[in-house]
N, C-alpha and C. Protein backbone atom coordinates (compact mmCIF):
# COMPACT_ATOMS: atom_id res chain seq x y z
N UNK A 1 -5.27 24.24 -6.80
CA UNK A 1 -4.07 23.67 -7.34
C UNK A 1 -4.39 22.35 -8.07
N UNK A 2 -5.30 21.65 -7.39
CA UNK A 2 -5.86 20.43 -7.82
C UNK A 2 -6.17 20.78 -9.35
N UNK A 3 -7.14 21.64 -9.77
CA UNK A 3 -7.50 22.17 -11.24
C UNK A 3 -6.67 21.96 -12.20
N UNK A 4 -5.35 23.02 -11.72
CA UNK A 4 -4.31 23.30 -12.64
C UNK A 4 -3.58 21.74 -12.78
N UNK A 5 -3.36 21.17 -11.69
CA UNK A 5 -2.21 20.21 -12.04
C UNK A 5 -3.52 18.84 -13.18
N UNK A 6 -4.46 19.12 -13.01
CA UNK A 6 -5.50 18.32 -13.96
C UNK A 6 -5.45 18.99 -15.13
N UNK A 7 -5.02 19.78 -15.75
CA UNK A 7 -5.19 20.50 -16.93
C UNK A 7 -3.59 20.27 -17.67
N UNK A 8 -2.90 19.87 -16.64
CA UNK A 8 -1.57 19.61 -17.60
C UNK A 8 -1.13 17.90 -17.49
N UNK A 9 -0.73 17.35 -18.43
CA UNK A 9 0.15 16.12 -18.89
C UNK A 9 1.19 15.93 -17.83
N UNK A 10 0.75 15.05 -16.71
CA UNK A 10 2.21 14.36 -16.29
C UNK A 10 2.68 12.80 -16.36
N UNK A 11 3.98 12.41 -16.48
CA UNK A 11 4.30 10.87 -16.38
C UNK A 11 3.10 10.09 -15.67
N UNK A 12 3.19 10.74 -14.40
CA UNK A 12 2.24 10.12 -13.37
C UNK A 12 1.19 11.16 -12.66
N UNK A 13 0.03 10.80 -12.64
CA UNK A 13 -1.15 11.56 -12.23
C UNK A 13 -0.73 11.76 -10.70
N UNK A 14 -1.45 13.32 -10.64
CA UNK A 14 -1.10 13.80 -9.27
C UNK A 14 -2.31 14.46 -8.74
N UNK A 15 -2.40 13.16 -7.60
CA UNK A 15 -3.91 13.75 -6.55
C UNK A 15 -3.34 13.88 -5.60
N UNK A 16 -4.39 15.19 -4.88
CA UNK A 16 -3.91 16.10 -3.80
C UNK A 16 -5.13 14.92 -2.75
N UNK A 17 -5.08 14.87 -1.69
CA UNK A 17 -5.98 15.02 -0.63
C UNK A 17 -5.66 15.18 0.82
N UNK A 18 -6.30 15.28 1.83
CA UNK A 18 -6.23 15.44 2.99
C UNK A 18 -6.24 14.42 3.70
N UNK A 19 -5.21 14.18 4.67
CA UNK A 19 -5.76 12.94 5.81
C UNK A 19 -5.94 14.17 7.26
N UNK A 20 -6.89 13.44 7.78
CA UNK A 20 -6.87 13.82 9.54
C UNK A 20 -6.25 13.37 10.51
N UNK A 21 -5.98 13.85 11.56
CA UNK A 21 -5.06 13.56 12.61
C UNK A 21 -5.92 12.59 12.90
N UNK A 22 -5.63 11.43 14.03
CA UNK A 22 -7.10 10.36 14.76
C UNK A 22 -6.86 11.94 15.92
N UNK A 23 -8.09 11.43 16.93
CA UNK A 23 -8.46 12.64 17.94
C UNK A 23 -9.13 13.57 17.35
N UNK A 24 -9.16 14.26 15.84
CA UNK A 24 -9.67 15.34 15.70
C UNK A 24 -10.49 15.50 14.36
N UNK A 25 -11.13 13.95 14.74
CA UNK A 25 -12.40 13.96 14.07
C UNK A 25 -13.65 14.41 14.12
N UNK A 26 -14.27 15.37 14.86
CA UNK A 26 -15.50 16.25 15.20
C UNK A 26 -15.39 17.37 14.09
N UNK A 27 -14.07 17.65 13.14
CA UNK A 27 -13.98 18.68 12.73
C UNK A 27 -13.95 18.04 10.79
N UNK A 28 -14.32 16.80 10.46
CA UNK A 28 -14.28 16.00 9.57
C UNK A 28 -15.48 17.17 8.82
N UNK A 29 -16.96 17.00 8.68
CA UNK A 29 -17.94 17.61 8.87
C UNK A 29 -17.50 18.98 7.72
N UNK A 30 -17.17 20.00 8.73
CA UNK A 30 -16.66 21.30 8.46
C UNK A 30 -15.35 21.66 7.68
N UNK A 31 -14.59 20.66 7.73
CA UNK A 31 -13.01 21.14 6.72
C UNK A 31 -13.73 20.64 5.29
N UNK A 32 -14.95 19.68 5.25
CA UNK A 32 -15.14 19.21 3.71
C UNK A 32 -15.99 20.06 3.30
N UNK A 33 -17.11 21.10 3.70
CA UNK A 33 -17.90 21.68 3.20
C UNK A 33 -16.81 22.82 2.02
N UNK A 34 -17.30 22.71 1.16
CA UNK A 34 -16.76 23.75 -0.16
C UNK A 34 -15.45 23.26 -0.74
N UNK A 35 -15.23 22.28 -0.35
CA UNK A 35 -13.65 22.11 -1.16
C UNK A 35 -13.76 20.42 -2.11
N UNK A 36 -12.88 20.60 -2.91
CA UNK A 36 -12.87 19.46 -3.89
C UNK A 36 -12.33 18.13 -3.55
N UNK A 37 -10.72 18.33 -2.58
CA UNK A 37 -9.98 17.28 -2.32
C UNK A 37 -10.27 16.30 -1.48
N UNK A 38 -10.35 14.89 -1.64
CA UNK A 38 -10.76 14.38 -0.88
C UNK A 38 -10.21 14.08 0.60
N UNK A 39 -11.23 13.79 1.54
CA UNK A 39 -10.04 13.84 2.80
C UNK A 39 -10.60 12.43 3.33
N UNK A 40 -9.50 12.23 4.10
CA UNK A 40 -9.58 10.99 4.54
C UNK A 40 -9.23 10.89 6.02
N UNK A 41 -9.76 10.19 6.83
CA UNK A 41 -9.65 10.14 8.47
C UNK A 41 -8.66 8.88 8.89
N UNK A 42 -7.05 9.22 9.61
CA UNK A 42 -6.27 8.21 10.10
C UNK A 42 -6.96 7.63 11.40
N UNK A 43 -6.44 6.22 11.22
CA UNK A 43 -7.27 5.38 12.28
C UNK A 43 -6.01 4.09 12.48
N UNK A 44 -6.26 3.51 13.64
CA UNK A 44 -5.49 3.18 14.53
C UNK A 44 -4.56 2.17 13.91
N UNK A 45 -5.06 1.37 12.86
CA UNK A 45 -4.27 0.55 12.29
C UNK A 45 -3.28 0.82 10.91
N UNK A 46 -3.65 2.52 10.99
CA UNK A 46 -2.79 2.65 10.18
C UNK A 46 -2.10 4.43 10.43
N UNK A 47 -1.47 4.43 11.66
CA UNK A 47 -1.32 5.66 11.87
C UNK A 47 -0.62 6.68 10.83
N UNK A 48 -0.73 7.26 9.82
CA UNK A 48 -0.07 7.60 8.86
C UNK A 48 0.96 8.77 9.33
N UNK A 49 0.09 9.55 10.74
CA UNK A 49 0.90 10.42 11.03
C UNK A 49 1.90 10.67 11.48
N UNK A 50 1.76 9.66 12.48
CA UNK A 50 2.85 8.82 13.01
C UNK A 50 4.35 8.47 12.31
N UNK A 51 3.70 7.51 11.08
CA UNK A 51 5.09 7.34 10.53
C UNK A 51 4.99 7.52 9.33
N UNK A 52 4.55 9.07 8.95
CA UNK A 52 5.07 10.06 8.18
C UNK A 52 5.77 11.07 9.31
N UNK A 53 5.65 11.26 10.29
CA UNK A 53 6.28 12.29 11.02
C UNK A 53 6.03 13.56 10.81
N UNK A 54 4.60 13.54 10.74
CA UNK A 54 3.85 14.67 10.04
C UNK A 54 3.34 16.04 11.09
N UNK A 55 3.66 16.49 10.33
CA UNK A 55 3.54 18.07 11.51
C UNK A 55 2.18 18.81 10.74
N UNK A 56 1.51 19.52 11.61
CA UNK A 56 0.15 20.34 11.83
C UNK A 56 0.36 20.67 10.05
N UNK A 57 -0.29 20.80 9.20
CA UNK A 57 -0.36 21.32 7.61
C UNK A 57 1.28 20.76 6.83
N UNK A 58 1.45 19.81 6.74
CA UNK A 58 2.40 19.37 6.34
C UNK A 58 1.64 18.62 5.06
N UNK A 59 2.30 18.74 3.91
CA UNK A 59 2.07 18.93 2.50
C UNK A 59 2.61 17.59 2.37
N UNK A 60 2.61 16.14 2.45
CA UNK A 60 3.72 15.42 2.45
C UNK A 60 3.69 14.71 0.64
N UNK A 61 4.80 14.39 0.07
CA UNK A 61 4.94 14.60 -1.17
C UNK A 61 4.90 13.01 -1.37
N UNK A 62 4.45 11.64 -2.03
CA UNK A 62 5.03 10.70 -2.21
C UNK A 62 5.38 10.22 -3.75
N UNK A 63 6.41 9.64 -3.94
CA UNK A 63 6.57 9.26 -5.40
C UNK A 63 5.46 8.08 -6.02
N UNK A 64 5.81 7.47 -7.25
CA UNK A 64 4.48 6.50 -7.79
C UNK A 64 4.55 5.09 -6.70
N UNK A 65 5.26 5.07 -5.69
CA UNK A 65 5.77 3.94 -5.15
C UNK A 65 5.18 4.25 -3.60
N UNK A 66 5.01 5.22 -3.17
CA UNK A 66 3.55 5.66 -1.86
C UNK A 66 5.43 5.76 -0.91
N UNK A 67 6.47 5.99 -1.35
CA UNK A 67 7.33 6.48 -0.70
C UNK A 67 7.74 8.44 -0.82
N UNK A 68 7.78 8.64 0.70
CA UNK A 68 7.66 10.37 0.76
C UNK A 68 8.95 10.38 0.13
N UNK A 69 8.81 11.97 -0.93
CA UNK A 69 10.12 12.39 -1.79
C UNK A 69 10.31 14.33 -1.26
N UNK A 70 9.28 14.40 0.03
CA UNK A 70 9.38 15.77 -0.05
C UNK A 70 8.11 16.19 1.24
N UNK A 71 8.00 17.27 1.59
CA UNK A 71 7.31 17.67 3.03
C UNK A 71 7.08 19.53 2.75
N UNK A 72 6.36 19.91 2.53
CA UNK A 72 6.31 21.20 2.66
C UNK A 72 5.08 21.61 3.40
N UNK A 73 6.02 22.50 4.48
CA UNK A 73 4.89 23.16 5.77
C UNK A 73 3.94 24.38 5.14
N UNK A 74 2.70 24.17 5.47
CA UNK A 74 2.03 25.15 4.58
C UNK A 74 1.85 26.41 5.99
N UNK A 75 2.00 25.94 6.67
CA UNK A 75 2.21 27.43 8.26
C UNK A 75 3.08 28.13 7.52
N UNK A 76 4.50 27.35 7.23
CA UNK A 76 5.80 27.99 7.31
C UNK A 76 5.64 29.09 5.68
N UNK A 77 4.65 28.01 5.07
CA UNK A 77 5.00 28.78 3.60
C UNK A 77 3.76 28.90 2.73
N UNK A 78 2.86 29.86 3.20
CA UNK A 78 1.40 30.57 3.03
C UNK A 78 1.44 30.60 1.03
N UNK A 79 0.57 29.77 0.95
CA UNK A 79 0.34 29.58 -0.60
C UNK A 79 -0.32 30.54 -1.23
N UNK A 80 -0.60 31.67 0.27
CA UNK A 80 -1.29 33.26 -0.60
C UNK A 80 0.20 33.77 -1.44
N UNK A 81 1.37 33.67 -0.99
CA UNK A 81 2.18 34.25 -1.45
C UNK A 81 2.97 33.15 -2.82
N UNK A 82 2.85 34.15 -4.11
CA UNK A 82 3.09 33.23 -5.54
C UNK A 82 4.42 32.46 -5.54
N UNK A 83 5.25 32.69 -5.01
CA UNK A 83 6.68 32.25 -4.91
C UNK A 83 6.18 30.90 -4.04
N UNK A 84 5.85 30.61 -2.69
CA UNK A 84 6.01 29.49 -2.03
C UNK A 84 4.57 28.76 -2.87
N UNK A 85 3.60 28.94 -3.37
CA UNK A 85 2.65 28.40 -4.65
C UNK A 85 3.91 27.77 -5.62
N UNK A 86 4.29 28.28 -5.85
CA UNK A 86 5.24 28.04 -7.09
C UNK A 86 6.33 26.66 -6.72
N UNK A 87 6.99 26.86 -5.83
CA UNK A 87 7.64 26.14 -5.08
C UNK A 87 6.98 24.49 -4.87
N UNK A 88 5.61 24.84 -4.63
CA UNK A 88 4.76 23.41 -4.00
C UNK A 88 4.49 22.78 -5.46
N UNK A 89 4.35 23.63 -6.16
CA UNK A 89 3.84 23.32 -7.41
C UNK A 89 5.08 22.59 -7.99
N UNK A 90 5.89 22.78 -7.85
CA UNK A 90 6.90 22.47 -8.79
C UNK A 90 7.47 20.97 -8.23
N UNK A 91 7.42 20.90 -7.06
CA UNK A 91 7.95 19.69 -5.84
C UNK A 91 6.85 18.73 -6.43
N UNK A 92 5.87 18.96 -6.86
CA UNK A 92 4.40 17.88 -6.78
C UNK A 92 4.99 17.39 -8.57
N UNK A 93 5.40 18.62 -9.13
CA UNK A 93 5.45 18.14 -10.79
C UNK A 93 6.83 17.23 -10.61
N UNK A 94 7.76 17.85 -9.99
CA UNK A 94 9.30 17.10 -9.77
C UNK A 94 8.51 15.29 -9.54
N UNK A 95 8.23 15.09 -8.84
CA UNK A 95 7.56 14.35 -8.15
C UNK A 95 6.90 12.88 -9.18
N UNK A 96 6.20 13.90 -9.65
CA UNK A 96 5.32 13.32 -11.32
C UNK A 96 6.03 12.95 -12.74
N UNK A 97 7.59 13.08 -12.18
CA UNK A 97 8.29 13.19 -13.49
C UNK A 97 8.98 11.35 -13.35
């Protein structure tokens, strides 16, 4: 997704990355082998998960201002299927506008 949203013109540039839960850093290592996005490990002084209120694969959306405009569960809504792709895609461009 990262690719595509780099290949098109938005108001505001849109990077994807990963943060980690704190506790379940042994698995840092293995989620980065083969993938592009960068990830990043939460740590104590800045619990992000906390107060984002972030649930297990939660997509969280923020505007140019690092305030959330949107949350999409990727459990709830499998990006194999083109419709909920479409959906994320469009929340991230909404987002960028």
């Amino acid at each position: 997704m990262q690719r595509e949203l780099d290949q098109e013109s938005h108001a505001i540039p849109i990077h994807l990355l990963g943060i980690n839960a704190m506790g379940l850093e042994a698995g840092n290592e293995t989620i980065c082998e083969g993938h592009m996005i960068p990830w990043l490990q939460e740590v104590e002084d800045t619990p992000i998960w906390s107060l984002w209120n972030v649930t297990y694969r939660d997509v969280v959306i923020l505007d140019e201002h690092g305030v959330v405009v949107g949350i999409y569960n990727l459990s709830s809504h499998d990006l194999g299927d083109a419709d909920n792709y479409a959906t994320l895609l469009g929340m991230l461009k909404d987002a960028a506008q």
